[in-house]
PDB file of N, CA and C in Angstrom:
ATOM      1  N   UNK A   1    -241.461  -8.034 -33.635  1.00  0.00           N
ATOM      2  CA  UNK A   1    -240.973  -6.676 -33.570  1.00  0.00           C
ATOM      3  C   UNK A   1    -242.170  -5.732 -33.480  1.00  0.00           C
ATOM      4  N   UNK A   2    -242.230  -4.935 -32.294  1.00  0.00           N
ATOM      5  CA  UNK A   2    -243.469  -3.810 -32.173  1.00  0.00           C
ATOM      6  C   UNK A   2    -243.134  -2.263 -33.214  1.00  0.00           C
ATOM      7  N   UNK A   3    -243.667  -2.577 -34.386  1.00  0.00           N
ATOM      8  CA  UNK A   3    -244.011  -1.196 -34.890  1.00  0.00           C
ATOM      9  C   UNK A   3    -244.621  -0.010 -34.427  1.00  0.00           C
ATOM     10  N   UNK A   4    -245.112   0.131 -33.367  1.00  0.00           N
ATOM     11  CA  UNK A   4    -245.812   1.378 -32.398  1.00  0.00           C
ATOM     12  C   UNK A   4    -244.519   2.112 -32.414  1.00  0.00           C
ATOM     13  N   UNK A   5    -245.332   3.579 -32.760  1.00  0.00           N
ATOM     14  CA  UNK A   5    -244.509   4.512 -32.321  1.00  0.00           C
ATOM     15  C   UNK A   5    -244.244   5.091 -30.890  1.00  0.00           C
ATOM     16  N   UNK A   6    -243.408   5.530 -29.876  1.00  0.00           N
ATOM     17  CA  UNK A   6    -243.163   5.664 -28.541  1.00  0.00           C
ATOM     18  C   UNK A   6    -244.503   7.129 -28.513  1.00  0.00           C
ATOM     19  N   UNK A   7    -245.185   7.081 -27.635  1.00  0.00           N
ATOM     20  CA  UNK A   7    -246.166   7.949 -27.765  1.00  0.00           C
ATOM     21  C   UNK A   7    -245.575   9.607 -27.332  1.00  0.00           C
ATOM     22  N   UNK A   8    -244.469   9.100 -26.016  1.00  0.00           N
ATOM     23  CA  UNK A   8    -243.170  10.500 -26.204  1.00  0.00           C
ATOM     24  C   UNK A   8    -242.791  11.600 -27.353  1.00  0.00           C
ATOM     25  N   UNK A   9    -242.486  10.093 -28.430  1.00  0.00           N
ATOM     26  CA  UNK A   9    -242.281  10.494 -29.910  1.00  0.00           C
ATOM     27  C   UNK A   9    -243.290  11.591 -30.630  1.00  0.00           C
ATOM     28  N   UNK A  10    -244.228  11.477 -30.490  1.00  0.00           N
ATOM     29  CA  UNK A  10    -245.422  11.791 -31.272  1.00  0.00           C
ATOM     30  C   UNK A  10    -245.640  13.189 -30.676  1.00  0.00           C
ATOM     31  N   UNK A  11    -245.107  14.026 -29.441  1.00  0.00           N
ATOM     32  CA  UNK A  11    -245.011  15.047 -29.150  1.00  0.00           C
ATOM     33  C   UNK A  11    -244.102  15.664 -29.166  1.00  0.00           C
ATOM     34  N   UNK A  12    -242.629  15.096 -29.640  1.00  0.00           N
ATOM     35  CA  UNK A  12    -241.695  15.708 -29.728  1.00  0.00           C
ATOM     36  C   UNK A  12    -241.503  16.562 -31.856  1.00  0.00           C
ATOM     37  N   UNK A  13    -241.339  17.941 -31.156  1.00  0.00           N
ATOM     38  CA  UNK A  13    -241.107  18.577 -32.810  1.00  0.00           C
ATOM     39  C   UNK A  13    -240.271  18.503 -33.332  1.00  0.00           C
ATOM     40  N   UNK A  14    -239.048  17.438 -32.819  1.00  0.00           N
ATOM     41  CA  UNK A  14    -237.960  17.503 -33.939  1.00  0.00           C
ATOM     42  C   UNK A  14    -238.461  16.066 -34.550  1.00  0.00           C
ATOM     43  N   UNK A  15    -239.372  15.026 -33.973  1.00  0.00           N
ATOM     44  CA  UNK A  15    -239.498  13.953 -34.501  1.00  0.00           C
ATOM     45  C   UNK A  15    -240.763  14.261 -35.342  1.00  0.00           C
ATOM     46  N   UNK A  16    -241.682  15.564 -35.359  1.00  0.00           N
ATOM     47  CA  UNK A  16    -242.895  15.707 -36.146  1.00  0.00           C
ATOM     48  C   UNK A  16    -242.013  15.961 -37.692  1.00  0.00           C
ATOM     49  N   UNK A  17    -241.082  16.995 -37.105  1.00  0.00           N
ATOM     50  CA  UNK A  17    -239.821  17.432 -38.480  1.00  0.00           C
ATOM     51  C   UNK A  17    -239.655  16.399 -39.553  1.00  0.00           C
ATOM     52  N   UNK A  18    -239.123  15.541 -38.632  1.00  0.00           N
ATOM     53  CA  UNK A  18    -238.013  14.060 -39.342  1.00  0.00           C
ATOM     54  C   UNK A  18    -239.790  13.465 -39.970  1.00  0.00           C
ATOM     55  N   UNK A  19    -240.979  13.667 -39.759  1.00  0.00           N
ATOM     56  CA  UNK A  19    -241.236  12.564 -39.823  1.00  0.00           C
ATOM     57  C   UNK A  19    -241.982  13.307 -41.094  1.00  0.00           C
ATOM     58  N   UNK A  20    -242.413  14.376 -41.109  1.00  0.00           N
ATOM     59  CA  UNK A  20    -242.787  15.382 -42.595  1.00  0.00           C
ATOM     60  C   UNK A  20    -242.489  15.203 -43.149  1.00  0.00           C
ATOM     61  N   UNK A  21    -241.003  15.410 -43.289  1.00  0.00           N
ATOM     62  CA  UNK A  21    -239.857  15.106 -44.381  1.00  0.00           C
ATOM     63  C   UNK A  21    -240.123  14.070 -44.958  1.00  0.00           C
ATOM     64  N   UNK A  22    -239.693  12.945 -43.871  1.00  0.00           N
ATOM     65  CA  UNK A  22    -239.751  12.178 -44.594  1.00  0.00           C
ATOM     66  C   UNK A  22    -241.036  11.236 -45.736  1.00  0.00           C
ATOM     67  N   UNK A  23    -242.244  11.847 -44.821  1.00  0.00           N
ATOM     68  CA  UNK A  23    -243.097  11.904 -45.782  1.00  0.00           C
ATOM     69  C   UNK A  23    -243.245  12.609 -46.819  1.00  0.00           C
ATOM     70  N   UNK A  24    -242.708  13.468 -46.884  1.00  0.00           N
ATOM     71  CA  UNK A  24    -243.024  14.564 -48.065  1.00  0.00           C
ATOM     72  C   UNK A  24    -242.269  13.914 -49.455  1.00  0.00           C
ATOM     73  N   UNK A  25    -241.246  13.138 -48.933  1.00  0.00           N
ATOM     74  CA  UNK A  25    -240.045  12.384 -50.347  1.00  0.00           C
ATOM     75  C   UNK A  25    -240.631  11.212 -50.526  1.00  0.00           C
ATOM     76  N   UNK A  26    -241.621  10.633 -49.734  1.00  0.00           N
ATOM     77  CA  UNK A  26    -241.804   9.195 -49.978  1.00  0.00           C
ATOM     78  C   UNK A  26    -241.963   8.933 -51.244  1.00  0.00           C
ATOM     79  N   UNK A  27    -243.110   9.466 -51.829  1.00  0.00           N
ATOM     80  CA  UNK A  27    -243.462   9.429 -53.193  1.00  0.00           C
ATOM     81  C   UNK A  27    -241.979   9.622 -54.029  1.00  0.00           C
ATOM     82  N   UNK A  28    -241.331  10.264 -53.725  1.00  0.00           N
ATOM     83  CA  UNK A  28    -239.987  10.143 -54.910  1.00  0.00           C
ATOM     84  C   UNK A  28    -238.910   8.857 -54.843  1.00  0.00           C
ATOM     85  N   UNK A  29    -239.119   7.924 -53.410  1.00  0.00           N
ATOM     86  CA  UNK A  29    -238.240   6.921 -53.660  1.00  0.00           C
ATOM     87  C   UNK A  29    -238.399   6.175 -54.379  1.00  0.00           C
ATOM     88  N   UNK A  30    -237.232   5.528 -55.415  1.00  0.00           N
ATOM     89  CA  UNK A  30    -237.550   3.959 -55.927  1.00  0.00           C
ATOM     90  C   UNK A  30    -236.981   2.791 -55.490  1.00  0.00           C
ATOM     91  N   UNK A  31    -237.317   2.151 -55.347  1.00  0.00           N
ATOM     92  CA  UNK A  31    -236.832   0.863 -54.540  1.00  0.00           C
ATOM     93  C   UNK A  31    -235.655   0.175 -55.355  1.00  0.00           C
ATOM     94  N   UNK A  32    -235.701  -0.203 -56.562  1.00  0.00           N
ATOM     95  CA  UNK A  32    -234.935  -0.368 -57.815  1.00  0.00           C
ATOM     96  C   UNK A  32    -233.276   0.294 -57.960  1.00  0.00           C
ATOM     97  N   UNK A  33    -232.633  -0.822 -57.776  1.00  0.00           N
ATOM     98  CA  UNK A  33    -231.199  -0.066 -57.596  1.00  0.00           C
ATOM     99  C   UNK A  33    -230.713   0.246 -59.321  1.00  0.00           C
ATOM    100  N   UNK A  34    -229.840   1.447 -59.381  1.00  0.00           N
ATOM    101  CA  UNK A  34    -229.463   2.050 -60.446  1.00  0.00           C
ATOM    102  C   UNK A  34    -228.421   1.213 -61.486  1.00  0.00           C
ATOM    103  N   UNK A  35    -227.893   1.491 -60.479  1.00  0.00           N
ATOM    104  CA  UNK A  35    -226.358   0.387 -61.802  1.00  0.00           C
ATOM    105  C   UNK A  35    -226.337  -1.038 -61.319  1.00  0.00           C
ATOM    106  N   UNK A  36    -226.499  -1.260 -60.499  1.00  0.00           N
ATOM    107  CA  UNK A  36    -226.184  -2.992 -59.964  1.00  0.00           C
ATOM    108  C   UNK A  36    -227.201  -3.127 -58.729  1.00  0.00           C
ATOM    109  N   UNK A  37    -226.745  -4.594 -58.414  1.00  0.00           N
ATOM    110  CA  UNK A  37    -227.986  -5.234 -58.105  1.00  0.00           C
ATOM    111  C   UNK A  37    -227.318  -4.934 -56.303  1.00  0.00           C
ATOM    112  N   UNK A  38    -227.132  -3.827 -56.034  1.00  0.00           N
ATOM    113  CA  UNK A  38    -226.308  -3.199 -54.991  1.00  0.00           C
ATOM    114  C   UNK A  38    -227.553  -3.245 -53.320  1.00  0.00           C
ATOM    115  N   UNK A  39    -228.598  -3.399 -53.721  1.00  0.00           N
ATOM    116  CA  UNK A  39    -229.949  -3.772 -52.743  1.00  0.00           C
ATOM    117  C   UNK A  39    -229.832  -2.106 -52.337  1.00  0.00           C
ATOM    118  N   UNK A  40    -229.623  -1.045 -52.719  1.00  0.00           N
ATOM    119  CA  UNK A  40    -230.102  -0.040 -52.263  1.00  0.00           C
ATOM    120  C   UNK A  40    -230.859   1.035 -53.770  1.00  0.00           C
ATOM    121  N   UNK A  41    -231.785   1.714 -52.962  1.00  0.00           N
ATOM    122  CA  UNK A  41    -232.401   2.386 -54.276  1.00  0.00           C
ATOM    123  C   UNK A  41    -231.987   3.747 -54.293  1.00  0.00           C
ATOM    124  N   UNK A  42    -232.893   4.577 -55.010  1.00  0.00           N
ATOM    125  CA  UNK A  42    -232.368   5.814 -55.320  1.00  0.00           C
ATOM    126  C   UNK A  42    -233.593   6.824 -55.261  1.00  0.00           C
ATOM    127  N   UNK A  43    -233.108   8.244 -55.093  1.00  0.00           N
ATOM    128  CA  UNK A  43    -234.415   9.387 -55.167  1.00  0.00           C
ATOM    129  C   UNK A  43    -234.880   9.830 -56.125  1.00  0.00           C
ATOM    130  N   UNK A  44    -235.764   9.673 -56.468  1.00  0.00           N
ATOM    131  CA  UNK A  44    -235.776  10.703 -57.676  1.00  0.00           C
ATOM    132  C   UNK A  44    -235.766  11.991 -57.249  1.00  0.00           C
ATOM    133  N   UNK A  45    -235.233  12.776 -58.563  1.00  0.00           N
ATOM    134  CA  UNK A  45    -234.596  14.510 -58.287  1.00  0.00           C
ATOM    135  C   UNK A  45    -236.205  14.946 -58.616  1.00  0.00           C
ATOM    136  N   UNK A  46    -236.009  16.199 -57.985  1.00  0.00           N
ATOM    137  CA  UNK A  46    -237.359  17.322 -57.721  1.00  0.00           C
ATOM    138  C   UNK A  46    -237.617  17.843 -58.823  1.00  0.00           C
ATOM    139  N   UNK A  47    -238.610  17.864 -59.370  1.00  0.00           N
ATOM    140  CA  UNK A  47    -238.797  18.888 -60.299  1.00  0.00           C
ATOM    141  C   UNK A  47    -238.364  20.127 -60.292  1.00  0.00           C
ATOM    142  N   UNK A  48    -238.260  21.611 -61.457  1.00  0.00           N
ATOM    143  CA  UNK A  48    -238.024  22.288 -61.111  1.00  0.00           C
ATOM    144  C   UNK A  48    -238.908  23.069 -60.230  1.00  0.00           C
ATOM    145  N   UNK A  49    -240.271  22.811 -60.751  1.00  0.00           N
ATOM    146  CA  UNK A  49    -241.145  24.131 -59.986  1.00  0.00           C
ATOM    147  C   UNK A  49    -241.110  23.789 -58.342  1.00  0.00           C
ATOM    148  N   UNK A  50    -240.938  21.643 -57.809  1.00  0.00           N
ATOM    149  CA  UNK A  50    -240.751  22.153 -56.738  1.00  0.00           C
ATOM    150  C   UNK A  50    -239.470  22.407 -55.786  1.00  0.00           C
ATOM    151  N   UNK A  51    -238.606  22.903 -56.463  1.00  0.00           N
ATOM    152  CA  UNK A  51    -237.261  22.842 -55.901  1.00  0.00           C
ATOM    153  C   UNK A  51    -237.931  24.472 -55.520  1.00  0.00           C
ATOM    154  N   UNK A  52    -238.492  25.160 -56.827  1.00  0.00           N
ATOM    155  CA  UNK A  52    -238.470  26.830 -56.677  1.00  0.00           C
ATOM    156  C   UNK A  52    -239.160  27.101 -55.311  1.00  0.00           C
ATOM    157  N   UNK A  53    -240.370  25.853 -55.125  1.00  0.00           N
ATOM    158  CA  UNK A  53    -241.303  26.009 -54.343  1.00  0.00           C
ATOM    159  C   UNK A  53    -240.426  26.161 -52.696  1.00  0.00           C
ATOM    160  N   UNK A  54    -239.738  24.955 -53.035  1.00  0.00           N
ATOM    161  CA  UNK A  54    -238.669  24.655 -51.242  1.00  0.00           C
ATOM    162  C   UNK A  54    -237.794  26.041 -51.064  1.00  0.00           C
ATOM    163  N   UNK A  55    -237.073  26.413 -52.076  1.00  0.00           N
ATOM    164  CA  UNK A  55    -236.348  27.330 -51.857  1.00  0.00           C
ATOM    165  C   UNK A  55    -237.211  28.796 -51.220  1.00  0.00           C
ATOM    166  N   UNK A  56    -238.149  29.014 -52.077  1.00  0.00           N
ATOM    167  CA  UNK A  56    -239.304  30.174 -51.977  1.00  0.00           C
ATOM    168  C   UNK A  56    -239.602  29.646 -50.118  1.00  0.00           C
ATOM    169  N   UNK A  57    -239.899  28.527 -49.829  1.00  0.00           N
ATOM    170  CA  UNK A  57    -240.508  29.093 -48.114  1.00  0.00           C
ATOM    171  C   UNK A  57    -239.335  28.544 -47.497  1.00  0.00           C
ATOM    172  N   UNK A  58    -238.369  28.176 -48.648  1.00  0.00           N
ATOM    173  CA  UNK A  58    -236.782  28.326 -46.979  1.00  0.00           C
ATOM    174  C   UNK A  58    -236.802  30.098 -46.796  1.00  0.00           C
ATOM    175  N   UNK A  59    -236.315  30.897 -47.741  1.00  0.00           N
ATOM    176  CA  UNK A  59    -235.984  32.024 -47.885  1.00  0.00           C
ATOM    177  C   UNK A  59    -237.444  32.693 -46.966  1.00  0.00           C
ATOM    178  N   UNK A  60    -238.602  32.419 -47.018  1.00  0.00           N
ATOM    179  CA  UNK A  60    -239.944  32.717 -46.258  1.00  0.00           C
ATOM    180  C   UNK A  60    -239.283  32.678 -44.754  1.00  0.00           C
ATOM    181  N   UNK A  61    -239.093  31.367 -44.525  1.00  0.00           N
ATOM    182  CA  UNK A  61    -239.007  30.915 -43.110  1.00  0.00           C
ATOM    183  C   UNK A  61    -237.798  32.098 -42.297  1.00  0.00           C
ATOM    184  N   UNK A  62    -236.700  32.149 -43.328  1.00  0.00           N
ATOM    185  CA  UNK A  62    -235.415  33.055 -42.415  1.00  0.00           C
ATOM    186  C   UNK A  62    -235.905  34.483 -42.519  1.00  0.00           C
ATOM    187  N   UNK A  63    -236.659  35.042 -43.156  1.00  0.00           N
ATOM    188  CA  UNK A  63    -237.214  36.599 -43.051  1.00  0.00           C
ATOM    189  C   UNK A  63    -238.055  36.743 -41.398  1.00  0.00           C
TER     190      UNK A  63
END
């Protein structure tokens, strides 16, 4: 299986979007399922200061 990303990809801004994101949560996943041995994990929730932080440059971004 080729892990390369399509080099298309790598200029497109809705895939720079998806791909921020999803870096930005990495650090909060756990692999470790919650109640049962269900093979899927869970997020951990945001702190408060940075929930204030996301909200503060959503509300930035729509001004």
């Amino acid at each position: 299986m080729n892990q390369a990303i399509d080099p298309k990809l790598l200029n497109d801004p809705a895939f720079q979007r998806v791909l921020n994101d999803a870096l930005a949560i990495q650090d909060r996943f756990v692999a470790e399922p919650i109640y049962a041995k269900t093979g899927k994990g869970f997020l951990r929730s945001a702190g408060v200061t940075e929930l204030k932080e996301i909200k503060k440059a959503l509300t930035n971004k729509t001004k």
